[in-house]
N, C-alpha and C. Protein backbone atom coordinates (compact mmCIF):
# COMPACT_ATOMS: atom_id res chain seq x y z
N UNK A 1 0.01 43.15 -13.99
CA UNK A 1 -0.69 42.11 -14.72
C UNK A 1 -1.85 41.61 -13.86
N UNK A 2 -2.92 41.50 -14.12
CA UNK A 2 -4.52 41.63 -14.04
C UNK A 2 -4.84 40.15 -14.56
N UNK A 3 -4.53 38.96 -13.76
CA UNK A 3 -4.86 37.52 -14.28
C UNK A 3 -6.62 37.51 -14.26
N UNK A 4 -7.31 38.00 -13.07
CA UNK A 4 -8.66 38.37 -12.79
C UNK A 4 -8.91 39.02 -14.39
N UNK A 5 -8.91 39.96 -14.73
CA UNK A 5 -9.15 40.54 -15.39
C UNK A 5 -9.17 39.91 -16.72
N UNK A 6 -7.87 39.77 -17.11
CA UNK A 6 -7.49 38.72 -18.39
C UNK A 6 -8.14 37.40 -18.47
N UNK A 7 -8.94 36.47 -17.22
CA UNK A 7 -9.93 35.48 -17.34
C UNK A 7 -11.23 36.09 -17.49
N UNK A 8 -11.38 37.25 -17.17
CA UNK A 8 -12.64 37.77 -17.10
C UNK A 8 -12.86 38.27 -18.47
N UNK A 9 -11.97 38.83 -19.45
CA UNK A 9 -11.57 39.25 -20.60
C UNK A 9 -12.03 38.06 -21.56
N UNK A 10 -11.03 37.01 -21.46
CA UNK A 10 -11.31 35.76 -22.12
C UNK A 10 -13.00 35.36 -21.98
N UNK A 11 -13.46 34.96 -20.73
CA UNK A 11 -14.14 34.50 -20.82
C UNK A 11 -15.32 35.12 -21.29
N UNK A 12 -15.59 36.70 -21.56
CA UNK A 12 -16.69 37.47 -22.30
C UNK A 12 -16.53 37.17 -23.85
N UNK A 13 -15.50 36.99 -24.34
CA UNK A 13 -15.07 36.91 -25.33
C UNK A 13 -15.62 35.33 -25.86
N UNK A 14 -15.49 34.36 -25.21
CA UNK A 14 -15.72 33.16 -25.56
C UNK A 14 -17.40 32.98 -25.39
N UNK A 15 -18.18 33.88 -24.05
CA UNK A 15 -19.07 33.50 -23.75
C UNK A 15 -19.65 35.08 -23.66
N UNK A 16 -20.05 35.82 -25.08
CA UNK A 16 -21.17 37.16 -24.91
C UNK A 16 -22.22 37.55 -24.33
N UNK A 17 -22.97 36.33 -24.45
CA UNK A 17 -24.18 36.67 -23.65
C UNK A 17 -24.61 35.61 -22.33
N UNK A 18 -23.25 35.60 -21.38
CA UNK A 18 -23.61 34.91 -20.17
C UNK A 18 -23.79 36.01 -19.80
N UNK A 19 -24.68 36.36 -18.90
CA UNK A 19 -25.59 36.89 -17.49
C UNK A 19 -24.01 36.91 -16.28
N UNK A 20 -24.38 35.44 -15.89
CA UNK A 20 -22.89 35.19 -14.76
C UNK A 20 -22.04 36.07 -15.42
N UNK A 21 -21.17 35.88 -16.42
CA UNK A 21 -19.75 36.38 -17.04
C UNK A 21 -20.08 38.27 -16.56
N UNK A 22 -20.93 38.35 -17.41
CA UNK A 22 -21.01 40.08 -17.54
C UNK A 22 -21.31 40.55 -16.05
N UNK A 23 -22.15 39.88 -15.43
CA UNK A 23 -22.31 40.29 -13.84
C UNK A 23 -20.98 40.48 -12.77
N UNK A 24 -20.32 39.04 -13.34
CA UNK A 24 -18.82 39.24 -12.10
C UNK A 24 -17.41 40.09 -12.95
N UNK A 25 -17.70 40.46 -14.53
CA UNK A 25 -16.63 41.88 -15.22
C UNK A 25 -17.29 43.05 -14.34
N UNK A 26 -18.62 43.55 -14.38
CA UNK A 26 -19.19 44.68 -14.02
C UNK A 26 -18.62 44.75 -12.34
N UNK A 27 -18.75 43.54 -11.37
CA UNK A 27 -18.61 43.52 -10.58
C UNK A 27 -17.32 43.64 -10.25
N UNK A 28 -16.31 42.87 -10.58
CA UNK A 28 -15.13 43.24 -10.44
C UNK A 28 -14.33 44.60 -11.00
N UNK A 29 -15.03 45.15 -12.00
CA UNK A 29 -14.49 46.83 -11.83
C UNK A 29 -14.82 47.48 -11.15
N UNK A 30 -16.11 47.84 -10.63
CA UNK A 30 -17.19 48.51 -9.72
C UNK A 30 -15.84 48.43 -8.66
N UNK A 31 -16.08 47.21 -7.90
CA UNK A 31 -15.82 46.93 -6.36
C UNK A 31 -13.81 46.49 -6.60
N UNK A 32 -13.83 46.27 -7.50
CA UNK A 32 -12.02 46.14 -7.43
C UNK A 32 -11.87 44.38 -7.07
N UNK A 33 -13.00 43.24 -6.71
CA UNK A 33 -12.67 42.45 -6.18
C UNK A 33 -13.79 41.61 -6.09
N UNK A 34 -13.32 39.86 -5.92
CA UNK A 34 -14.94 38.96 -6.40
C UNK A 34 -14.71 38.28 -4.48
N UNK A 35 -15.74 37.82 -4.30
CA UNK A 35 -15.52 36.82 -2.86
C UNK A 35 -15.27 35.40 -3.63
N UNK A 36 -14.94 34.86 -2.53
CA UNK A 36 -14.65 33.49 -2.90
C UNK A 36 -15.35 32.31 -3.74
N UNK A 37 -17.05 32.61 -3.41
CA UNK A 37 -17.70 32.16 -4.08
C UNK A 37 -17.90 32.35 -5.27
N UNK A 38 -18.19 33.30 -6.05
CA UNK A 38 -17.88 34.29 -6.92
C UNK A 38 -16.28 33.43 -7.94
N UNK A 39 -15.67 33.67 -7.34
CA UNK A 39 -14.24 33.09 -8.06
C UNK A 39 -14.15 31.87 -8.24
N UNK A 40 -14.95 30.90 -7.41
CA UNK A 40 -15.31 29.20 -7.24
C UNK A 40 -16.08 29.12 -8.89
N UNK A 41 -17.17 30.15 -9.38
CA UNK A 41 -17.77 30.08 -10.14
C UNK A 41 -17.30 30.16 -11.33
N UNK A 42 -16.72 31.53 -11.51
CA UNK A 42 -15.45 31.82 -12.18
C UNK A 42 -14.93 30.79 -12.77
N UNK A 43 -14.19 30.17 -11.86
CA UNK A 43 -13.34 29.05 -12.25
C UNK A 43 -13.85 27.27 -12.76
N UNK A 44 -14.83 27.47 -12.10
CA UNK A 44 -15.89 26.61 -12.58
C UNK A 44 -15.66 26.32 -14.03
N UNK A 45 -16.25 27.38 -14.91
CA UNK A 45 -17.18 28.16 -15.93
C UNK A 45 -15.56 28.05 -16.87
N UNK A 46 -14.84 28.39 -16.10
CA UNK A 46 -13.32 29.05 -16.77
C UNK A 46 -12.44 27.74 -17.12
N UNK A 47 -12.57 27.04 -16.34
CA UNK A 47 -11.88 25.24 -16.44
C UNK A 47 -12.77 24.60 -18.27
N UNK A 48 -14.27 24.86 -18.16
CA UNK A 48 -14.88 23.88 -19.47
C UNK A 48 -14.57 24.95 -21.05
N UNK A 49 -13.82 26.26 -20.53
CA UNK A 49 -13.62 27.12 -21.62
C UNK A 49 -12.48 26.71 -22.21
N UNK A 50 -11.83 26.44 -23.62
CA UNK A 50 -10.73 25.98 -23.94
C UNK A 50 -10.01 27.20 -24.49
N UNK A 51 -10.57 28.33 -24.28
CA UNK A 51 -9.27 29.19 -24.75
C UNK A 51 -8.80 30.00 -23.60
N UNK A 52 -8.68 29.55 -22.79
CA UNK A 52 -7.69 30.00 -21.09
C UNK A 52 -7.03 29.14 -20.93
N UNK A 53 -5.79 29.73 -20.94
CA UNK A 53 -4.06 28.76 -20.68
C UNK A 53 -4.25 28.52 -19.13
N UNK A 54 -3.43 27.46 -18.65
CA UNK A 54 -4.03 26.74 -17.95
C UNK A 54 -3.37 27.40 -16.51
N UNK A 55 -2.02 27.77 -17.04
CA UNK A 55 -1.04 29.01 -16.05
C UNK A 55 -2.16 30.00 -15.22
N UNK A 56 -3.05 30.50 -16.24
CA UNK A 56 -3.90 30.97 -15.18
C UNK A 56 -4.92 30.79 -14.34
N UNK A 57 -5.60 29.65 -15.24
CA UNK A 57 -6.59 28.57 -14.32
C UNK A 57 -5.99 28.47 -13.03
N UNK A 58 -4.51 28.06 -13.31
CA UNK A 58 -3.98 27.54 -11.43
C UNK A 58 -3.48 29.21 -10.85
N UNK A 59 -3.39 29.90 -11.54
CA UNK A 59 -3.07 31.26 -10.65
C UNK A 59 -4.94 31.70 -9.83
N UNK A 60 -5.71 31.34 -10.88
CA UNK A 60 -6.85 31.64 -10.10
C UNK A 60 -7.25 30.62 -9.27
N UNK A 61 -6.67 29.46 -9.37
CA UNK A 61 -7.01 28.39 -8.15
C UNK A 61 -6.43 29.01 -7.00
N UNK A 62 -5.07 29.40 -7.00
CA UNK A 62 -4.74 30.08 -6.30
C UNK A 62 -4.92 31.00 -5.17
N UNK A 63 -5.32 31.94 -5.99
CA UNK A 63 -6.30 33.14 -5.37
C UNK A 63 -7.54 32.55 -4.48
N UNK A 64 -8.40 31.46 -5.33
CA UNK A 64 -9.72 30.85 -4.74
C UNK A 64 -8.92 30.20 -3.38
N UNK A 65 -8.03 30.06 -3.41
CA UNK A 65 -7.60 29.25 -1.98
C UNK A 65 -6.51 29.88 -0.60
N UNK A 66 -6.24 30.89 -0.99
CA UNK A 66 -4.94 31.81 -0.56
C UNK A 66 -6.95 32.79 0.20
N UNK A 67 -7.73 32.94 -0.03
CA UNK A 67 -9.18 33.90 0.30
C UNK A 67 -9.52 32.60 1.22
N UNK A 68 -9.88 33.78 2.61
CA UNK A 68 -10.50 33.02 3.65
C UNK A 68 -11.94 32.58 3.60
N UNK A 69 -12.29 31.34 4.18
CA UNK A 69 -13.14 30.54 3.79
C UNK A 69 -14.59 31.05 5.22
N UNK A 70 -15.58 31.46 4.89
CA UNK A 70 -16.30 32.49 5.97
C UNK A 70 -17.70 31.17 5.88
N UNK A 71 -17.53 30.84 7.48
CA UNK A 71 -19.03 29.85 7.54
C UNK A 71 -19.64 30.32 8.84
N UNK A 72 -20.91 30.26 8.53
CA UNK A 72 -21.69 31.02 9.56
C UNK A 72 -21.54 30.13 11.01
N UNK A 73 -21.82 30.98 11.94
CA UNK A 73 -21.12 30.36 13.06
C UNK A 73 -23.04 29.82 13.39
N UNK A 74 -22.74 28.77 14.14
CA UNK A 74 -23.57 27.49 14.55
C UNK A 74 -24.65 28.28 15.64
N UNK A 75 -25.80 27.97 15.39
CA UNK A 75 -26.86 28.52 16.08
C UNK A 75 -26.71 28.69 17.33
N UNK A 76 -26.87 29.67 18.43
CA UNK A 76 -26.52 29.32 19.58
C UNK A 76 -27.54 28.86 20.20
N UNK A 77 -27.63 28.15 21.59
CA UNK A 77 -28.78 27.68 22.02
C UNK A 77 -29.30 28.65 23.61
N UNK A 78 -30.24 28.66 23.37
CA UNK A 78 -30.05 30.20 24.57
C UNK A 78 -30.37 28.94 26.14
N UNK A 79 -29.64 29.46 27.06
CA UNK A 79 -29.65 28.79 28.38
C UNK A 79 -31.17 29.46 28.73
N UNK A 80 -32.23 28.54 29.38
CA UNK A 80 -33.23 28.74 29.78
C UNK A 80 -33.10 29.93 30.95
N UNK A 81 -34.47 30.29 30.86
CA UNK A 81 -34.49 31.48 31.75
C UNK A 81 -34.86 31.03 33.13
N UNK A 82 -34.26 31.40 34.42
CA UNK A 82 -34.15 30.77 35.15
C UNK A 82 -35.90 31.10 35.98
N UNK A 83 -36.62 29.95 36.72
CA UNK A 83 -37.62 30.06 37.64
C UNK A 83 -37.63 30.80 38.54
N UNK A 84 -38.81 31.41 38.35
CA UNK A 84 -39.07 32.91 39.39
C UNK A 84 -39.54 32.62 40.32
N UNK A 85 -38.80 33.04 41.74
CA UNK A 85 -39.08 31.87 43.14
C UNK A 85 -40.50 33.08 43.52
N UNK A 86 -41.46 32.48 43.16
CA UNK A 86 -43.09 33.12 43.54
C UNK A 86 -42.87 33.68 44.96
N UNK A 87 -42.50 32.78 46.16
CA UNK A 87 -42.40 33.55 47.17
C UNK A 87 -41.73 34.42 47.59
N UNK A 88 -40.34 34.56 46.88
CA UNK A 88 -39.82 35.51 46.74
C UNK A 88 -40.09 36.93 46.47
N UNK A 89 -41.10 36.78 45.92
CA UNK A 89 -41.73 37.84 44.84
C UNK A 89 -42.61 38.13 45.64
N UNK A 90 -43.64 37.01 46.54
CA UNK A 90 -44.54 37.72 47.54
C UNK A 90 -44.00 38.69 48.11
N UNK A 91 -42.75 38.13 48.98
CA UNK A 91 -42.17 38.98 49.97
C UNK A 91 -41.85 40.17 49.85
N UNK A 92 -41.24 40.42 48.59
CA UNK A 92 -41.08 41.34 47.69
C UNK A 92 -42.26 42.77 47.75
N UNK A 93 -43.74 41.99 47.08
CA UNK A 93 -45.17 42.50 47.18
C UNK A 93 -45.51 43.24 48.75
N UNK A 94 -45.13 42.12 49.22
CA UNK A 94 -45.80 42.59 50.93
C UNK A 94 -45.10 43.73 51.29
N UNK A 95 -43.96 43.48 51.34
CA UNK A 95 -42.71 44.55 51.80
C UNK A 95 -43.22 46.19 51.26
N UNK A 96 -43.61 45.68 50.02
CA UNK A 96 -43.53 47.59 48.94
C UNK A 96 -45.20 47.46 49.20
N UNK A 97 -45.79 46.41 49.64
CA UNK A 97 -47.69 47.11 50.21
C UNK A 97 -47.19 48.08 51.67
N UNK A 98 -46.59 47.41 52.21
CA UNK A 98 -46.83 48.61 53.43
C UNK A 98 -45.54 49.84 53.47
N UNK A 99 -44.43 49.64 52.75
CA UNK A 99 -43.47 50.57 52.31
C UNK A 99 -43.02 50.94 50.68
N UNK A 100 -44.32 51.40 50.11
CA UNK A 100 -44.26 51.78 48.47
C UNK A 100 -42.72 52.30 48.15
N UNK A 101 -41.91 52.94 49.03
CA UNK A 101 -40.76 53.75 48.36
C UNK A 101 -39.79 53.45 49.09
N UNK A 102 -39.72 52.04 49.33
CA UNK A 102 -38.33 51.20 49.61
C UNK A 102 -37.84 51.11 48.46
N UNK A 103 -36.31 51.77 48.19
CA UNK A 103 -35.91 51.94 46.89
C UNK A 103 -34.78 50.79 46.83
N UNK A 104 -34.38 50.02 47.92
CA UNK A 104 -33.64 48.72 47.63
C UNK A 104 -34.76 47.63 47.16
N UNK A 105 -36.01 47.86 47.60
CA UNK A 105 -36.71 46.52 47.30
C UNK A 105 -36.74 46.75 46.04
N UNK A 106 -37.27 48.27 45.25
CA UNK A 106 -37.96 49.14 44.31
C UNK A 106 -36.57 48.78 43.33
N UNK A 107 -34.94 48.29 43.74
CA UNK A 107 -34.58 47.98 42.73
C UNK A 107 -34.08 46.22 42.45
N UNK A 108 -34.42 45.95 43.77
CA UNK A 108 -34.66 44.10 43.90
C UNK A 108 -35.76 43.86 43.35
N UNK A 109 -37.10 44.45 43.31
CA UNK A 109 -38.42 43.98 42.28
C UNK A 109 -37.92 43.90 40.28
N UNK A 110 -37.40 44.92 40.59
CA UNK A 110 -37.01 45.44 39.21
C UNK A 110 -36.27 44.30 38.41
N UNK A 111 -35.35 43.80 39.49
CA UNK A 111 -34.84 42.59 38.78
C UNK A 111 -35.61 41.35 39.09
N UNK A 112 -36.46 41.25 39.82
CA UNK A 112 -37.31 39.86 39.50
C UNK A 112 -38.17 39.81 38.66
N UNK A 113 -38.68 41.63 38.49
CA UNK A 113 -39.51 41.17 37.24
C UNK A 113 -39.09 40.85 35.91
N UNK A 114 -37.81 41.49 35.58
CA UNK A 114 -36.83 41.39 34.61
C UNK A 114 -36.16 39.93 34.16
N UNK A 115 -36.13 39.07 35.39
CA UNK A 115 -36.19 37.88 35.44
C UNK A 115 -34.42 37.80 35.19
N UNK A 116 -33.87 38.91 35.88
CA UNK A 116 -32.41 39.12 36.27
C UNK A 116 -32.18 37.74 37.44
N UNK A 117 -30.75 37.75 37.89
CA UNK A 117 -30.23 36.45 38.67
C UNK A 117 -30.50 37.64 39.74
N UNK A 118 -30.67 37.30 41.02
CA UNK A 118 -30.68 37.77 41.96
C UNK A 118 -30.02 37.13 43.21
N UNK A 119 -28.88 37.80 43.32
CA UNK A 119 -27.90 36.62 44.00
C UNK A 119 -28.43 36.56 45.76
N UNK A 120 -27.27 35.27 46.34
CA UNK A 120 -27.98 34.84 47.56
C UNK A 120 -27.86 35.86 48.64
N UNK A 121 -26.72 36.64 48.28
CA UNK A 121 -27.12 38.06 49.50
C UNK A 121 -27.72 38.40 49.41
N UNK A 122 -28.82 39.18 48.38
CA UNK A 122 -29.96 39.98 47.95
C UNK A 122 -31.24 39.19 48.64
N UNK A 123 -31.12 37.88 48.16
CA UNK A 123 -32.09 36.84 49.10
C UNK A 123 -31.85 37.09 50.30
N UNK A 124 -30.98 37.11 50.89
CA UNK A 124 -31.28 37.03 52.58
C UNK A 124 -31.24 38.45 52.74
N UNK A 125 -31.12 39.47 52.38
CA UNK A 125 -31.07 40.77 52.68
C UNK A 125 -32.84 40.94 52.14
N UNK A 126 -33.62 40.44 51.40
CA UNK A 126 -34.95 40.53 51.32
C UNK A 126 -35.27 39.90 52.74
N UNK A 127 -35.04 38.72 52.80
CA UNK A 127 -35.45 38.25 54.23
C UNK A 127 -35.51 38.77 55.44
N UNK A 128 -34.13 39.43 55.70
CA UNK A 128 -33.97 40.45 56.70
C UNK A 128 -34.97 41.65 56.87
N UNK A 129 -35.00 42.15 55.84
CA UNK A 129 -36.19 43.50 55.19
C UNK A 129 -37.41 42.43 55.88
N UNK A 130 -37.86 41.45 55.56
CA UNK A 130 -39.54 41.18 56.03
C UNK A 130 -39.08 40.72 57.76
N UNK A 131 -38.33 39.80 57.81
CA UNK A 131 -38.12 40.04 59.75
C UNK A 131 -38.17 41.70 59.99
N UNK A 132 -37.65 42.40 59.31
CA UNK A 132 -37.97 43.63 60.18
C UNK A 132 -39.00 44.37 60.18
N UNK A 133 -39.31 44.63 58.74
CA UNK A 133 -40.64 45.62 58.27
C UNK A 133 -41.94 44.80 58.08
N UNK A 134 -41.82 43.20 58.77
CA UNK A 134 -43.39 42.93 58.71
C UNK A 134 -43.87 41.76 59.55
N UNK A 135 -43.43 42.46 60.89
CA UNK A 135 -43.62 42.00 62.16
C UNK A 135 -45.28 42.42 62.78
């Protein structure tokens, strides 16, 4: 027994040329099934109709409430992008002017330009690199 169906039945019958009605019959054979909103409408439409027994009004309240309720989840707010320590970045510059194919700096640049976190070892291990290579 097809209560969907049998309101959807009734209600073409009472109402021929609704648009809504014929859209959510077509739809519910097609796809086998209405979303929640869809059935809110349904029932809407189906409550001011007087020839639907009321047994099924509450079987389709039913259904409208037994179907999970889907709300878009809340904008996220993006955490600012963190400040690019300029001198950092010199040091960075100077280092790969007089050694182009330092491939630790070549992948420490990569993330400053990327505007990646560059943690505090990497900082003092740049530091170390200019005490040594730019004496």
């Amino acid at each position: 027994m097809d209560i969907l169906l049998d309101i959807l039945n009734e209600m073409q019958k009472a109402h021929p040329a609704s648009n809504f009605i014929n859209s959510l019959q077509q739809q519910y054979c097609n796809r086998g099934g209405l979303s929640k909103k869809q059935l809110e409408g349904l029932h809407s439409k189906a409550s001011k109709t007087e020839s639907i027994p009321q047994g099924k009004l509450a079987t389709l309240e039913a259904i409208i409430k037994k179907k999970p309720t889907r709300e878009r989840a809340a904008a996220t707010i993006l955490a600012p992008l963190p400040v690019k320590d300029e001198a950092l970045g010199n040091t960075i510059a100077s280092i790969l002017d007089k050694y182009p194919q330092h491939k630790r700096l070549l992948f420490l640049r990569s993330k400053f330009d990327n505007n990646e976190h560059i943690a505090p070892l990497e900082i003092a291990e740049i530091e170390k690199f200019a005490k040594l290579l730019l004496k």
